[in-house]
Protein backbone atom coordinates (compact mmCIF):
# COMPACT_ATOMS: atom_id res chain seq x y z
CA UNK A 1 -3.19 -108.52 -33.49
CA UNK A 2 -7.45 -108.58 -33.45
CA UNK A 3 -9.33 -105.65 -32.66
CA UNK A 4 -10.22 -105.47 -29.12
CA UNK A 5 -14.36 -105.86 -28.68
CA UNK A 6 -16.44 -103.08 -27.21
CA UNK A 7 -17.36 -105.42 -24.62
CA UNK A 8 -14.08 -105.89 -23.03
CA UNK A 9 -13.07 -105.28 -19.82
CA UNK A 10 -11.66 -101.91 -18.54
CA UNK A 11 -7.88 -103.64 -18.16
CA UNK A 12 -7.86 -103.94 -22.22
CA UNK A 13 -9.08 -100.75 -22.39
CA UNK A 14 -6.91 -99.40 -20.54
CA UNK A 15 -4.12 -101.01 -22.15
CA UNK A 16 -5.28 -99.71 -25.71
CA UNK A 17 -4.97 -96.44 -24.20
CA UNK A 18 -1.96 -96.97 -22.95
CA UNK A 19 -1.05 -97.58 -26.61
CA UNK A 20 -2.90 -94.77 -28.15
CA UNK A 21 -0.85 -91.93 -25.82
CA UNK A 22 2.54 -93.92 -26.79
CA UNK A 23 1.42 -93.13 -29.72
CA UNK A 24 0.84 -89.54 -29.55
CA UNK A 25 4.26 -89.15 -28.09
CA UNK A 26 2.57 -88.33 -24.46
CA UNK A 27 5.49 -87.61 -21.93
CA UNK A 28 6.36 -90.95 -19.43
CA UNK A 29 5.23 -88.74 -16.54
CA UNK A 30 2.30 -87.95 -17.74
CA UNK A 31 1.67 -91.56 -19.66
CA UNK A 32 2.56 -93.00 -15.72
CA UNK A 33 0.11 -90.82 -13.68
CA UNK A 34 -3.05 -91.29 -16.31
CA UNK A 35 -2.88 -95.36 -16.01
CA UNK A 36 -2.38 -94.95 -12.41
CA UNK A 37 -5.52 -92.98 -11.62
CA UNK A 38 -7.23 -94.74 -14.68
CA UNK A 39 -6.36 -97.75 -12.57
CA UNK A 40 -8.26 -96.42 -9.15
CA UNK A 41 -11.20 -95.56 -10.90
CA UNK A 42 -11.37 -99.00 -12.77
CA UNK A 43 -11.19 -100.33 -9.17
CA UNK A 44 -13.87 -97.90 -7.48
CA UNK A 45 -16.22 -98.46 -10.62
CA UNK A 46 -15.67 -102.33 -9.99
CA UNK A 47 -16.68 -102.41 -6.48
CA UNK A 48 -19.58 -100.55 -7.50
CA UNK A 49 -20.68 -102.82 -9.88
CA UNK A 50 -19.44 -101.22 -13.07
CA UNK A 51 -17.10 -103.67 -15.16
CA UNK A 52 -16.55 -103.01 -18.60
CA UNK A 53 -16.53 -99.26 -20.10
CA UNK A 54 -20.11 -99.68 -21.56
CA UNK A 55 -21.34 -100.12 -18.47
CA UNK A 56 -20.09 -96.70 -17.50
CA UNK A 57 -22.94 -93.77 -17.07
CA UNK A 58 -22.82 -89.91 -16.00
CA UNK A 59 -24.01 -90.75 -12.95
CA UNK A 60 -21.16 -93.43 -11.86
CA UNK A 61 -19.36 -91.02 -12.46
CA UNK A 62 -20.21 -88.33 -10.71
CA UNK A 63 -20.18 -90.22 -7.70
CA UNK A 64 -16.56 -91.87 -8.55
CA UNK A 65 -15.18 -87.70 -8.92
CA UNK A 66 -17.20 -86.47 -5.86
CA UNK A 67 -15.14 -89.35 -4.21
CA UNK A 68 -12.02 -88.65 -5.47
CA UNK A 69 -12.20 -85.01 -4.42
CA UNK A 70 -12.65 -85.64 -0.82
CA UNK A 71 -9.59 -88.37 -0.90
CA UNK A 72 -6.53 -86.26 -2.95
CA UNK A 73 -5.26 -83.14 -2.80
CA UNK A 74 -7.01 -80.52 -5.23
CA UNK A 75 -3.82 -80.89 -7.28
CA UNK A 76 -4.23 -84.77 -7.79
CA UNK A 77 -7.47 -84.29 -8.05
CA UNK A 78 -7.35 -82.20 -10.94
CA UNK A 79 -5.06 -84.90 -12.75
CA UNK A 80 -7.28 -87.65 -11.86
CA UNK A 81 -10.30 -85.77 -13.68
CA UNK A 82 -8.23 -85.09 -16.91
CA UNK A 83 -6.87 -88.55 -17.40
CA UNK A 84 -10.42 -89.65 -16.62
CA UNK A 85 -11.64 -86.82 -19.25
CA UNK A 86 -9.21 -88.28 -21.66
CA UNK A 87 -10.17 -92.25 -21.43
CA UNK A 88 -13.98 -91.42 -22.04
CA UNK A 89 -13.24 -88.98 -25.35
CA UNK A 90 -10.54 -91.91 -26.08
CA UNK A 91 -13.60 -94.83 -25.77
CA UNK A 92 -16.17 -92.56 -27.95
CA UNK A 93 -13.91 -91.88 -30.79
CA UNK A 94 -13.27 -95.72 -30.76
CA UNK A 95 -17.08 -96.16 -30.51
CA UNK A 96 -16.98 -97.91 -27.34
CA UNK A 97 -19.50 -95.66 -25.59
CA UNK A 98 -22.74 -93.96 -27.72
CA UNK A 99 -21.85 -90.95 -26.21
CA UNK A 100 -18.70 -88.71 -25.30
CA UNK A 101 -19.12 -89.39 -21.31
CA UNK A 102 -15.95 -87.29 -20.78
CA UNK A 103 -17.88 -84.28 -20.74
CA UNK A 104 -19.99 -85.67 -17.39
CA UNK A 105 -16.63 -84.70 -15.32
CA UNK A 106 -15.81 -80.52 -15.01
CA UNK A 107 -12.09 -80.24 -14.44
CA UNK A 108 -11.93 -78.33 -11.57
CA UNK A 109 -9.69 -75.37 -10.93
CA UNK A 110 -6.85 -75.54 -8.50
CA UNK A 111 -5.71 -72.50 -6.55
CA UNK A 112 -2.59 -71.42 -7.62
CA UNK A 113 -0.19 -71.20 -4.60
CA UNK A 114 3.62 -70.60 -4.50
CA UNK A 115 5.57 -73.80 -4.33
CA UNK A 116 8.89 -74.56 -3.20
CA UNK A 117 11.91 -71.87 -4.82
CA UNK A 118 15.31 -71.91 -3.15
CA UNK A 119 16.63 -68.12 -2.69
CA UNK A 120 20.73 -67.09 -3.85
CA UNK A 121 21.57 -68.30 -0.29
CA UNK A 122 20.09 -71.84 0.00
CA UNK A 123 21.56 -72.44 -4.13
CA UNK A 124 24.97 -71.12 -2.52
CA UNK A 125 25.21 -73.17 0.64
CA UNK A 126 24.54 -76.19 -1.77
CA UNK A 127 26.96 -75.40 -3.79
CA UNK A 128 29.61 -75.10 -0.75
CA UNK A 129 28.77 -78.01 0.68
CA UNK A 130 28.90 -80.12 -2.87
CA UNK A 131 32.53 -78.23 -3.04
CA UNK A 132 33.34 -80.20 0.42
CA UNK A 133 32.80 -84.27 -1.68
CA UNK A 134 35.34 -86.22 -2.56
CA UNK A 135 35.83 -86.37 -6.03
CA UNK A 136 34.43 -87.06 -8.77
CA UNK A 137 31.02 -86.52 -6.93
CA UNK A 138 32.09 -82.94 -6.05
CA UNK A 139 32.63 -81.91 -9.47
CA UNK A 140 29.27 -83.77 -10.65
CA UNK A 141 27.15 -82.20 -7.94
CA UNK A 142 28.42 -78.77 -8.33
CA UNK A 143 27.82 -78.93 -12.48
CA UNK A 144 24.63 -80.45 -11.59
CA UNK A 145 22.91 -77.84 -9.20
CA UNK A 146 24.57 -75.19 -11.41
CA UNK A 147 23.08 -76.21 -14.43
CA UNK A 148 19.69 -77.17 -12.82
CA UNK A 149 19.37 -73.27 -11.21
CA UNK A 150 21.34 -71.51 -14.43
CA UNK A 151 19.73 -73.20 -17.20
CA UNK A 152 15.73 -74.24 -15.79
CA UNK A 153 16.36 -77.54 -17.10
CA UNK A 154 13.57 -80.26 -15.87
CA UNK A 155 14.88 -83.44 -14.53
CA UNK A 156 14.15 -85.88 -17.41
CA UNK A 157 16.00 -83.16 -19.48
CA UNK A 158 18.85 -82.97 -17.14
CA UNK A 159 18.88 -86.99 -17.11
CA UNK A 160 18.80 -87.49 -21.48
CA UNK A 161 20.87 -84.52 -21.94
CA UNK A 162 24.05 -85.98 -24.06
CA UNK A 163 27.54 -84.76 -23.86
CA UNK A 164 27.40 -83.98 -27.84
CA UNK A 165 24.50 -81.61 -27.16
CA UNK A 166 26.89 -79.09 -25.00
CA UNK A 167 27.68 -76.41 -27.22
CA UNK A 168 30.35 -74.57 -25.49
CA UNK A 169 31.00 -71.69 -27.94
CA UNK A 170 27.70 -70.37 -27.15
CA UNK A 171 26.75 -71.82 -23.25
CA UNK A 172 24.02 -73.76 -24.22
CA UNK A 173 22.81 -77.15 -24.06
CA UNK A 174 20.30 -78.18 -26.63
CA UNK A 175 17.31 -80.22 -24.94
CA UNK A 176 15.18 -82.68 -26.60
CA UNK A 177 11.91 -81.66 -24.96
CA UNK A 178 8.08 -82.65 -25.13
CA UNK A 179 7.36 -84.60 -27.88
CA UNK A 180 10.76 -84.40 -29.10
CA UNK A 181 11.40 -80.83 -29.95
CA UNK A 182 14.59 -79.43 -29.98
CA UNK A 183 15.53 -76.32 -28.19
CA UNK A 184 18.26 -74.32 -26.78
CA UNK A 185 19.13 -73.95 -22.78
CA UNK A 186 21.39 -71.69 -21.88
CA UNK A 187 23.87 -71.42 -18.93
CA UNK A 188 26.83 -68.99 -17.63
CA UNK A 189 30.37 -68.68 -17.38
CA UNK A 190 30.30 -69.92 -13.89
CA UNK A 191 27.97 -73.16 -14.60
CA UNK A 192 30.46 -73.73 -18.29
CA UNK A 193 33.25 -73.83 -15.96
CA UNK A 194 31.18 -76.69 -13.24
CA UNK A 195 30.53 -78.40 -16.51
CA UNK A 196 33.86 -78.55 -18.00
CA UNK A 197 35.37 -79.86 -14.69
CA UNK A 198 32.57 -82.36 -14.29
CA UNK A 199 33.36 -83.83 -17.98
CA UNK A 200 36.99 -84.05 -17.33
CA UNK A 201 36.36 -86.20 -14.51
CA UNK A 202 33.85 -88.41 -16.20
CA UNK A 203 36.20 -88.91 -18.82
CA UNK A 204 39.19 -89.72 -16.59
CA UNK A 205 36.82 -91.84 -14.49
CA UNK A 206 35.27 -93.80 -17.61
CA UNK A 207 38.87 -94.67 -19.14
CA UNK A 208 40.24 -95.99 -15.56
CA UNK A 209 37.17 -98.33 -15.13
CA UNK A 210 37.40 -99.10 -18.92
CA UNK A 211 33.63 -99.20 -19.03
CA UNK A 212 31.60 -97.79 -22.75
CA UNK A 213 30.68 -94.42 -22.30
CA UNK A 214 26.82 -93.94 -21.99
CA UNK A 215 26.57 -90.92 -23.74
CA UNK A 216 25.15 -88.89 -21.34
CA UNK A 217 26.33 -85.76 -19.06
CA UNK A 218 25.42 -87.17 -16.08
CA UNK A 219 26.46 -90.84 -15.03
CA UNK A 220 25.35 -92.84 -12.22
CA UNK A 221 28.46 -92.80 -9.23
CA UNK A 222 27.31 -95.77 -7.54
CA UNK A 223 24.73 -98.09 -7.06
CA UNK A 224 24.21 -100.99 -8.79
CA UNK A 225 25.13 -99.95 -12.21
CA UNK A 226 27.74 -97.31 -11.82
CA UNK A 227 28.69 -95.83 -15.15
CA UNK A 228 24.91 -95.82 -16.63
CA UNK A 229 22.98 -92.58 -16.98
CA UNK A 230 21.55 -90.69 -14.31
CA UNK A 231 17.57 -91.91 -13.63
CA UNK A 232 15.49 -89.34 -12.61
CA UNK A 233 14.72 -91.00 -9.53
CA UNK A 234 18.52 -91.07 -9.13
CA UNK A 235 18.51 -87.34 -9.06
CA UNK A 236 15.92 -86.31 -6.84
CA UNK A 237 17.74 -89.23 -4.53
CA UNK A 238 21.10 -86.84 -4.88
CA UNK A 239 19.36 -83.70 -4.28
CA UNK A 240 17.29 -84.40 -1.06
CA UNK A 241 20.49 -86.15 0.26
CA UNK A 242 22.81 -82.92 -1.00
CA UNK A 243 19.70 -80.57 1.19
CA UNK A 244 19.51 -82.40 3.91
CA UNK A 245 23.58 -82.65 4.44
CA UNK A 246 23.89 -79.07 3.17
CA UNK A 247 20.52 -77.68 5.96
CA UNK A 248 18.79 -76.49 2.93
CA UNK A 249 15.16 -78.30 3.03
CA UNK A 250 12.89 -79.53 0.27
CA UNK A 251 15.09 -79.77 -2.45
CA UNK A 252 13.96 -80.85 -5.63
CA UNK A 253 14.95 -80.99 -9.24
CA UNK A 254 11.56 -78.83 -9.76
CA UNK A 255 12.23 -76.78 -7.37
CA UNK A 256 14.99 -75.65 -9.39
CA UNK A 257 13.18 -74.98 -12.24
CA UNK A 258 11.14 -72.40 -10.18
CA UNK A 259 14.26 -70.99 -8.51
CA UNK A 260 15.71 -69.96 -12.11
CA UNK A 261 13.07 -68.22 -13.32
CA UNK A 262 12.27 -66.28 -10.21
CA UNK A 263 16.08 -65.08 -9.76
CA UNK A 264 15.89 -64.18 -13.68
CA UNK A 265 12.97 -62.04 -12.77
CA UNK A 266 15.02 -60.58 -9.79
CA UNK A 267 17.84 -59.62 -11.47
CA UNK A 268 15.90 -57.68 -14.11
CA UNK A 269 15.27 -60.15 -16.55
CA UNK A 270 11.90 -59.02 -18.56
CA UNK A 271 9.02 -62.00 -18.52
CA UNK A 272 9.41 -62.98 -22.44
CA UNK A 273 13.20 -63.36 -21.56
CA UNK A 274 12.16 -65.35 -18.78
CA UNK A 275 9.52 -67.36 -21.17
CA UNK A 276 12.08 -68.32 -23.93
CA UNK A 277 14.93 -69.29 -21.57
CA UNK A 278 13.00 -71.65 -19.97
CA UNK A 279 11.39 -72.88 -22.94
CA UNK A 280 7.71 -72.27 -21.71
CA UNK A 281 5.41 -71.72 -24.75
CA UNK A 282 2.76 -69.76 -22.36
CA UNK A 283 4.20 -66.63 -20.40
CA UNK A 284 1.71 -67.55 -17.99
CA UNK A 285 3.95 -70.20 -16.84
CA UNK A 286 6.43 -67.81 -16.26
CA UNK A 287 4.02 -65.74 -13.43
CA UNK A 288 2.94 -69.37 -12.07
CA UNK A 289 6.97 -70.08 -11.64
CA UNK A 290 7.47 -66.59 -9.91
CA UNK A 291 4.83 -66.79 -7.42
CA UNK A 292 7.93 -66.64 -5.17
CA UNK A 293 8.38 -62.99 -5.94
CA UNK A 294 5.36 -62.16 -4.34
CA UNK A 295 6.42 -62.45 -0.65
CA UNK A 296 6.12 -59.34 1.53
CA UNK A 297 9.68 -59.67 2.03
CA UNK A 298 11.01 -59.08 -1.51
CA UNK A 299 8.12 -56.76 -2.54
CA UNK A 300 10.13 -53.54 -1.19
CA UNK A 301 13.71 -54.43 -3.38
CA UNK A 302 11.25 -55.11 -6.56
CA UNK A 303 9.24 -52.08 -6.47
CA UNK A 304 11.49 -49.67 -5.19
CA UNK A 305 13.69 -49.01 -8.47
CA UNK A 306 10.11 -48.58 -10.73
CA UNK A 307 8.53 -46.08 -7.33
CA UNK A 308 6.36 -42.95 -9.23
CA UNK A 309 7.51 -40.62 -7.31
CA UNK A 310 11.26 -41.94 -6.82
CA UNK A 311 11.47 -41.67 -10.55
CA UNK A 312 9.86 -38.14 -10.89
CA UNK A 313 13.40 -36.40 -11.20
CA UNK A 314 15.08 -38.63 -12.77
CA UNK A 315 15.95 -37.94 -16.57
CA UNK A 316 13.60 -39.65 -19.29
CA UNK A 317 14.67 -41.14 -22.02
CA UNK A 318 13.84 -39.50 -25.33
């Protein structure tokens, strides 16, 4: 294929970017929400009169950001200026634009607030009411909320994991992650024991409908291609229908991700356990995913065995 021209438009642009973070093994997610708001600025440049990427300057935009931060949520926001930041620095390396325009947008900072994190009760009353399905949906719903709070596994995870990456000897399930590393997630005797059930029935359920077997831990139940492996937009489906039937609100497969490493924390776990388990490479992932711990409700149970004074008499450890 030719060489794009500097002078094309900001579709073909965006399309050779679309190549270049293919190409650098970007995540879908992320790879999904860059072309989208790359998309809605192409369209608020247009309307302002700006039409190919040369025609771009600081001051466009400026006034595209300042109207993008009034319109989304701080969060989206904050997304919408990085894949923005990363489109300019992509058009200056390719010599597109004289200069590195990226560096006209500030990403801003976002406050960091506590998002949704089920307690023991709410994981619990999902877990009952997944025990109340017919089967084999019971036994995949059960292996799948256990191994979502026991293991911190993200949905896309979850969704690609393969049946030949269980290793049961150990309780783990090894998890092709972010730009296809390979790491171990671990689980408990309770979640190996959802798991084993759930297989059993998959395999029973595969060899009755003689249909090829995907591969995958989890398989689609229904739908229009029963049998195939679980999309992540399948899950979340599941999940919010499992909540809502089970009175547990605002369940997610994130959600999940936050609930096991705050209940790590709570039963004693230190942080760097916390950090490895979940596969984080910063630990300060690990205090944005506990910000749950912070309520004035759970404060007095956390503090209470580390209290100064409480632990005056007691023994020390040589």
């Amino acid at each position: 294929m030719a060489d794009i021209t500097n002078t094309a438009n900001f579709d073909e642009w965006i399309e050779e970017f679309s190549l270049y973070m293919r190409q650098l093994r970007r995540s879908e997610s992320t790879q999904r929400a860059y072309l989208w708001h790359l998309g809605k600025m192409r369209a608020y440049l247009s309307e302002h009169g700006v039409k190919t990427p040369t025609e771009v300057t600081r001051s466009a935009l400026r006034h595209w950001a300042a109207y993008a931060s009034q319109r989304w949520s701080p969060a989206t926001y904050k997304q919408a200026v990085a894949a923005a930041k990363s489109f300019l620095a992509f058009l200056h390396d390719e010599g597109v634009t004289t200069s590195n325009l990226s560096k006209a947008l500030a990403i801003p900072k976002v406050p960091d607030k506590e998002q949704r994190t089920l307690d023991e009760n709410e994981v619990e009353a999902l877990l009952n009411f997944a025990s109340t399905l017919e089967s084999p949906r019971r036994e995949r719903e059960m292996a799948m909320v256990s191994l979502l709070t026991d293991s911190g596994i993200r949905a896309a995870e979850l969704c690609n994991a393969r049946v030949d990456d269980i290793r049961e000897k150990n309780r783990i399930i090894m998890i092709r992650g972010k730009g296809d590393s390979l790491a171990p997630a671990p689980y408990g005797q309770r979640t190996a024991e959802y798991l084993r059930d759930w297989l059993r029935k998959r395999a029973e359920r595969l060899r009755a409908r003689r249909h090829k077997d995907p591969g995958t831990i989890f398989i689609s139940l229904g739908g229009f291609t029963p049998d195939s492996p679980l999309t992540t937009r399948g899950l979340r489906e599941i999940l919010q229908d499992l909540g809502k039937k089970a009175g547990v609100p605002r369940v997610s497969p994130h959600a999940f991700r936050r609930t096991f490493a705050t209940l790590l924390h709570e039963h004693g776990a230190p942080s760097r356990t916390v950090q490895v388990a979940g596969r984080w490479r910063d630990i300060r992932m690990v205090e944005r995913y506990t910000r749950a711990l912070e309520r004035k409700e759970k404060m007095p149970s956390l503090y209470t065995p580390y209290s100064p004074i409480d632990n005056m008499d007691k023994p020390r450890k040589e």
